[in-house]
C-alpha atoms as a PDB file:
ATOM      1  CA  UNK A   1       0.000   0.000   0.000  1.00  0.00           C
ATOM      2  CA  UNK A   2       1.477   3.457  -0.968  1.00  0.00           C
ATOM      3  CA  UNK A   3       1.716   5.695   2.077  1.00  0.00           C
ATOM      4  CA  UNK A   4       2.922   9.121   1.287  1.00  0.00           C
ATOM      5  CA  UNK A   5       4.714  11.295   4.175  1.00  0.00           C
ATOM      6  CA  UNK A   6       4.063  14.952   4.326  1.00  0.00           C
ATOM      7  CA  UNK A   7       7.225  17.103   4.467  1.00  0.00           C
ATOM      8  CA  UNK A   8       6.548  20.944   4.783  1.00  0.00           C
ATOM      9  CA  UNK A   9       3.474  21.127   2.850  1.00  0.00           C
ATOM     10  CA  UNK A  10       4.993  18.789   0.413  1.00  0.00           C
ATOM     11  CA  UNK A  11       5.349  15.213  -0.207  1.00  0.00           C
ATOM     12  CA  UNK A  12       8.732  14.145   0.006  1.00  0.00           C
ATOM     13  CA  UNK A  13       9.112  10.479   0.450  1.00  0.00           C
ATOM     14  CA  UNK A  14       6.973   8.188  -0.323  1.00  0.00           C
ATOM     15  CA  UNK A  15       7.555   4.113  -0.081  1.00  0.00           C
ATOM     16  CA  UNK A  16       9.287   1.950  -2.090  1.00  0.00           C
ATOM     17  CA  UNK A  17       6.349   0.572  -3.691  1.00  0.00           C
ATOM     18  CA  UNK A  18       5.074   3.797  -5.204  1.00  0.00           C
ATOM     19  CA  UNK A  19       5.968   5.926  -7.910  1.00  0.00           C
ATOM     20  CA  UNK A  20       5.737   9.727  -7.571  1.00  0.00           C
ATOM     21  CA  UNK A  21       5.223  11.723 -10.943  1.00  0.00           C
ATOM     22  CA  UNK A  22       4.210  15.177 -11.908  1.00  0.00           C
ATOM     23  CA  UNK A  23       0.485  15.672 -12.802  1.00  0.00           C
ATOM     24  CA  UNK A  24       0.916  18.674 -15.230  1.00  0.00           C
ATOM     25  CA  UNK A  25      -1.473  20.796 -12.911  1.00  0.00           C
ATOM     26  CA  UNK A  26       1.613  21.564 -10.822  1.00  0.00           C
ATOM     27  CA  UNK A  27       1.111  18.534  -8.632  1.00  0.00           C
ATOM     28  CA  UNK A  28       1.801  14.935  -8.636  1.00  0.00           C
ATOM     29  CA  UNK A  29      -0.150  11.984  -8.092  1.00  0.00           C
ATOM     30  CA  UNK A  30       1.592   8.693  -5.880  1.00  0.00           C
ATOM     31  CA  UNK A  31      -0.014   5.354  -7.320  1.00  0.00           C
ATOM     32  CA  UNK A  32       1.894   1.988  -6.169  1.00  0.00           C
ATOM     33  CA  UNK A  33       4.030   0.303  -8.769  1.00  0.00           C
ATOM     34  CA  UNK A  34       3.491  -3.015 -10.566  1.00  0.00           C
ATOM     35  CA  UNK A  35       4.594  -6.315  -9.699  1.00  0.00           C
ATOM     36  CA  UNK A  36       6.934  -6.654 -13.313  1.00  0.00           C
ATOM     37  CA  UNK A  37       8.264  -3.145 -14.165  1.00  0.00           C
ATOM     38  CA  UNK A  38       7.382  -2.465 -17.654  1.00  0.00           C
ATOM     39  CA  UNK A  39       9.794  -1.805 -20.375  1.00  0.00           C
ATOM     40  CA  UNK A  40       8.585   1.272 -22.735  1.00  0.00           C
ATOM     41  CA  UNK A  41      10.782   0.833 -25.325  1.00  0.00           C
ATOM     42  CA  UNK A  42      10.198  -2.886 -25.786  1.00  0.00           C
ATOM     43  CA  UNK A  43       6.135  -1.772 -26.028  1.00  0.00           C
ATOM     44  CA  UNK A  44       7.196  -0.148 -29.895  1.00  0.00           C
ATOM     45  CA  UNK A  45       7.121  -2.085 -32.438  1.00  0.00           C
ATOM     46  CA  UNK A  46       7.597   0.206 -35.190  1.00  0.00           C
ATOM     47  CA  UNK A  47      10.122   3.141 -35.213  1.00  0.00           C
ATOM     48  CA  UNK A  48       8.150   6.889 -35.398  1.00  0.00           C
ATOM     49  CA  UNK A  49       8.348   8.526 -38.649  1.00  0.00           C
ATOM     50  CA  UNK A  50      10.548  11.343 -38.097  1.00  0.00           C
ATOM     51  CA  UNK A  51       8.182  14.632 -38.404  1.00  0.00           C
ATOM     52  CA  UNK A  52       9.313  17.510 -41.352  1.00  0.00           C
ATOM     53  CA  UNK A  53      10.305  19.849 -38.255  1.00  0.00           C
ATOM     54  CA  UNK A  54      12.618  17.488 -36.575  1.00  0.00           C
ATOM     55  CA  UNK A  55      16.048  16.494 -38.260  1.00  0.00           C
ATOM     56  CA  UNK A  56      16.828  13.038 -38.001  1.00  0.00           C
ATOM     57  CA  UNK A  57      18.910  11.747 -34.902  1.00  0.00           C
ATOM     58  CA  UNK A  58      22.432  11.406 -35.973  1.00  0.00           C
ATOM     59  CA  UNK A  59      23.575   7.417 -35.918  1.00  0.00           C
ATOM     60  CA  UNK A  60      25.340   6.232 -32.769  1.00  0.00           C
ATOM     61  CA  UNK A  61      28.866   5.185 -33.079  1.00  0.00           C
ATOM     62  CA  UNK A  62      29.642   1.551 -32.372  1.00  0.00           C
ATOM     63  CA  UNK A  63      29.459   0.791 -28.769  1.00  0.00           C
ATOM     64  CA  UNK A  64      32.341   1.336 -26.488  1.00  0.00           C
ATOM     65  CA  UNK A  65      33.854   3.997 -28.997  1.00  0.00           C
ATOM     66  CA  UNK A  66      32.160   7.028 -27.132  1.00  0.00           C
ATOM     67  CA  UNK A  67      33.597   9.124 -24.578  1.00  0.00           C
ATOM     68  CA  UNK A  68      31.246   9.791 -21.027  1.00  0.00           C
ATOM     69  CA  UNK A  69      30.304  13.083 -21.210  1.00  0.00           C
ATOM     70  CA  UNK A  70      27.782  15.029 -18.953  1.00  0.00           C
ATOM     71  CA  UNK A  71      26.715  18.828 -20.359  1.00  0.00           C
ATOM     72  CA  UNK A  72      24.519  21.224 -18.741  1.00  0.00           C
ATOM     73  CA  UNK A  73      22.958  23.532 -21.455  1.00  0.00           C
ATOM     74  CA  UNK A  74      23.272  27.370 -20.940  1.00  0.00           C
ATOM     75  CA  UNK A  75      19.636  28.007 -21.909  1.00  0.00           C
ATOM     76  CA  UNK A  76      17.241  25.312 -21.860  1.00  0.00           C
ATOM     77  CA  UNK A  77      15.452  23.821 -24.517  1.00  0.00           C
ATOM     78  CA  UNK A  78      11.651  23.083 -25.101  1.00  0.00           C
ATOM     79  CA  UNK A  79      10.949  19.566 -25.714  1.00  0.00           C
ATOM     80  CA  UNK A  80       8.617  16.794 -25.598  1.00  0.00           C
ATOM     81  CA  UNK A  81       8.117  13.575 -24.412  1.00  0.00           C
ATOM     82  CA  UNK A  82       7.695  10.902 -27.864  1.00  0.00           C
ATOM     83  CA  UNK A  83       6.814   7.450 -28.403  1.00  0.00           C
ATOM     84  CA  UNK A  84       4.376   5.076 -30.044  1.00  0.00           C
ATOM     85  CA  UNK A  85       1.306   6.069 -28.085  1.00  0.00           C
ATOM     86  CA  UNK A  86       0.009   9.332 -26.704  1.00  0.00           C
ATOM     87  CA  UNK A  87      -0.429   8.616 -23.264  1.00  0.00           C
ATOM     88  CA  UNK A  88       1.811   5.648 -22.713  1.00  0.00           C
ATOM     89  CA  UNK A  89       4.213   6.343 -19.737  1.00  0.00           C
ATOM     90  CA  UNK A  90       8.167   6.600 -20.393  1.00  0.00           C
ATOM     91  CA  UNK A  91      10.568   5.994 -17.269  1.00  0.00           C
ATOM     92  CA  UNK A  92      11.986   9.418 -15.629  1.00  0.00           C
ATOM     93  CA  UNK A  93      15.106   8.221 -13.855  1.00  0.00           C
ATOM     94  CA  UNK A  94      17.394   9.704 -10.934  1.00  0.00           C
ATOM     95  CA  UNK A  95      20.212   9.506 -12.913  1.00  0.00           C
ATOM     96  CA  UNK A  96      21.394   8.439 -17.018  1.00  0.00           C
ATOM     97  CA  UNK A  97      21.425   4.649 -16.738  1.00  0.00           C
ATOM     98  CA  UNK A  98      18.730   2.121 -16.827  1.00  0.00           C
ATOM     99  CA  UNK A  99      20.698   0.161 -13.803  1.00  0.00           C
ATOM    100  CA  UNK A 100      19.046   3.002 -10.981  1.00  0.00           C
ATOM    101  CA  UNK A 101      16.039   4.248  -9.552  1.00  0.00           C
ATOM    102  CA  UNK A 102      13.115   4.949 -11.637  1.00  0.00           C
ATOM    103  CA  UNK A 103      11.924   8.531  -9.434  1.00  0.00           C
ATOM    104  CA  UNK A 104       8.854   8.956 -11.916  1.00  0.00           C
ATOM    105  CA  UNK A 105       7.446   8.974 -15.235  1.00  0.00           C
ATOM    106  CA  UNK A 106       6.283  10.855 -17.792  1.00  0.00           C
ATOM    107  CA  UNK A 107       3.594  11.010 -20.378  1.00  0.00           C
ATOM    108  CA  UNK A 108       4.454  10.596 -24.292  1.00  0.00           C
ATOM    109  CA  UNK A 109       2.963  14.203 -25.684  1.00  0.00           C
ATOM    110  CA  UNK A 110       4.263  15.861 -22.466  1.00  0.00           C
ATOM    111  CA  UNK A 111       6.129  19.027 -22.538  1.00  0.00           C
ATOM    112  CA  UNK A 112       9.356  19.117 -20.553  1.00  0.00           C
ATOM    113  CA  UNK A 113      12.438  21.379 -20.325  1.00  0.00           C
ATOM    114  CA  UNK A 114      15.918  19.823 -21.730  1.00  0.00           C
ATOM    115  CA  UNK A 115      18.485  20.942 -18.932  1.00  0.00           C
ATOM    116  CA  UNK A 116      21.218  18.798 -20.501  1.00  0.00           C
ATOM    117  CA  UNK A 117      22.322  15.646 -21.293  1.00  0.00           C
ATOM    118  CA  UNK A 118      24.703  12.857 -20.775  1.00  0.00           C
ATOM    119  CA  UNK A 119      26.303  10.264 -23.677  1.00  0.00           C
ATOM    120  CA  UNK A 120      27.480   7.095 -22.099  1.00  0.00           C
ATOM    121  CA  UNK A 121      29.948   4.556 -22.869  1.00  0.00           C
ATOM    122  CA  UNK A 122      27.756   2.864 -24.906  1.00  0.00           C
ATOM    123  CA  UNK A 123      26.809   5.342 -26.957  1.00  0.00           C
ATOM    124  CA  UNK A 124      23.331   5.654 -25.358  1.00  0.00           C
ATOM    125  CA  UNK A 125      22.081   9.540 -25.099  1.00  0.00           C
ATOM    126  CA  UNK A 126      20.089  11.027 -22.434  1.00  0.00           C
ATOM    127  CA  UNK A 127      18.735  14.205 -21.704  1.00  0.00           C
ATOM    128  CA  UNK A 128      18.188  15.907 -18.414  1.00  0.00           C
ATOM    129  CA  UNK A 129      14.894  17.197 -17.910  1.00  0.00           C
ATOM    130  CA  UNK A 130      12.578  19.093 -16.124  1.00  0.00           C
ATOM    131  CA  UNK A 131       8.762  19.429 -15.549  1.00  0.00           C
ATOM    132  CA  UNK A 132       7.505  23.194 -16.030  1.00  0.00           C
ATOM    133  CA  UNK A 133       4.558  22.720 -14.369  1.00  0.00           C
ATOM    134  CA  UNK A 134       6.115  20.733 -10.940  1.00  0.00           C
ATOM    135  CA  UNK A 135       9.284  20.838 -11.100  1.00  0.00           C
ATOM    136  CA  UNK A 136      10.082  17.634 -11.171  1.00  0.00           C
ATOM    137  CA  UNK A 137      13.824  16.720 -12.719  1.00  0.00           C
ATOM    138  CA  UNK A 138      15.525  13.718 -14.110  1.00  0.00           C
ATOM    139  CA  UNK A 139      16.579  11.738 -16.763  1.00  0.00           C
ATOM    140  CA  UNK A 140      14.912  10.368 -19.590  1.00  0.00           C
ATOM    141  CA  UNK A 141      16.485   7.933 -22.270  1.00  0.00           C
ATOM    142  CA  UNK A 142      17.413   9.972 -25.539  1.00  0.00           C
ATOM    143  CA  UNK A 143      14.759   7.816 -27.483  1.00  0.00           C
ATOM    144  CA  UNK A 144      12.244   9.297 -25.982  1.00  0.00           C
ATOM    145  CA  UNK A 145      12.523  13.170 -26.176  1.00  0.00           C
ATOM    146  CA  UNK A 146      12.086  15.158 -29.134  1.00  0.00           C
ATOM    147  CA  UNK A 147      13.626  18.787 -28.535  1.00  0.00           C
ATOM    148  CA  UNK A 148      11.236  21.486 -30.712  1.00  0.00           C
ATOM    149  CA  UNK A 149      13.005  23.772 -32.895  1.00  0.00           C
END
């Protein structure tokens, strides 16, 4: 059973089997987790036709041929949250790496702020963002955030 703890007005922790994520209406709503974690990216079976806006992703170099690199952006960038379904939930994590805490999610269609990102070892991309509305910040796989222009 998810049992949040009030924290100044705020809910700060909440137990390990909930998830905490932004609402969009500058709150966020605490719902307890599933039994098997669910995979996003292994719900798409078809890769997103790249809109005329949006230039095509440059192609990852072979793994283990990247540099780690972390950058924080001098200005933000407006972005969205992408995938296969409007709706469909996409991990926000506490850090760039699949391997730690999931701290929320967010909605594909979502708009977020891009305050960054981080290319790892193997090449994988992510982007470090934040929730206008909330607040809320973390990491969310490359994949999955389309930066407007």
């Amino acid at each position: 059973m998810c049992r949040p703890l009030l924290a100044l007005a705020a809910i700060s922790l909440v137990s390990s089997s909930c998830t905490v994520r932004p609402t969009g209406d500058g709150g966020i709503a605490v719902a307890p987790m599933q039994d098997t974690p669910v995979n996003i990216k292994a719900l798409v079976t078809q890769p997103e036709a790249p809109t005329p806006e949006l230039s095509p992703a440059p192609a990852a170099a072979p793994a283990g041929q990247c540099s780690p690199a972390t950058i924080a952006y001098g200005e933000w960038l407006a972005a969205r949250i992408t995938g296969q379904k409007e709706g469909s939930r996409v991990n926000v994590r506490t850090q760039p790496s699949t391997s730690v805490h999931i701290g929320s999610y967010g909605l594909v269609g979502e708009s977020i702020a891009v305050m960054g990102e981080a290319i790892q070892p193997d090449c994988s991309k992510w982007y470090h963002v934040q929730f206008p509305t909330s607040g809320f910040q973390g990491w969310v796989f490359g994949d999955f955030v389309s930066i407007q222009k």
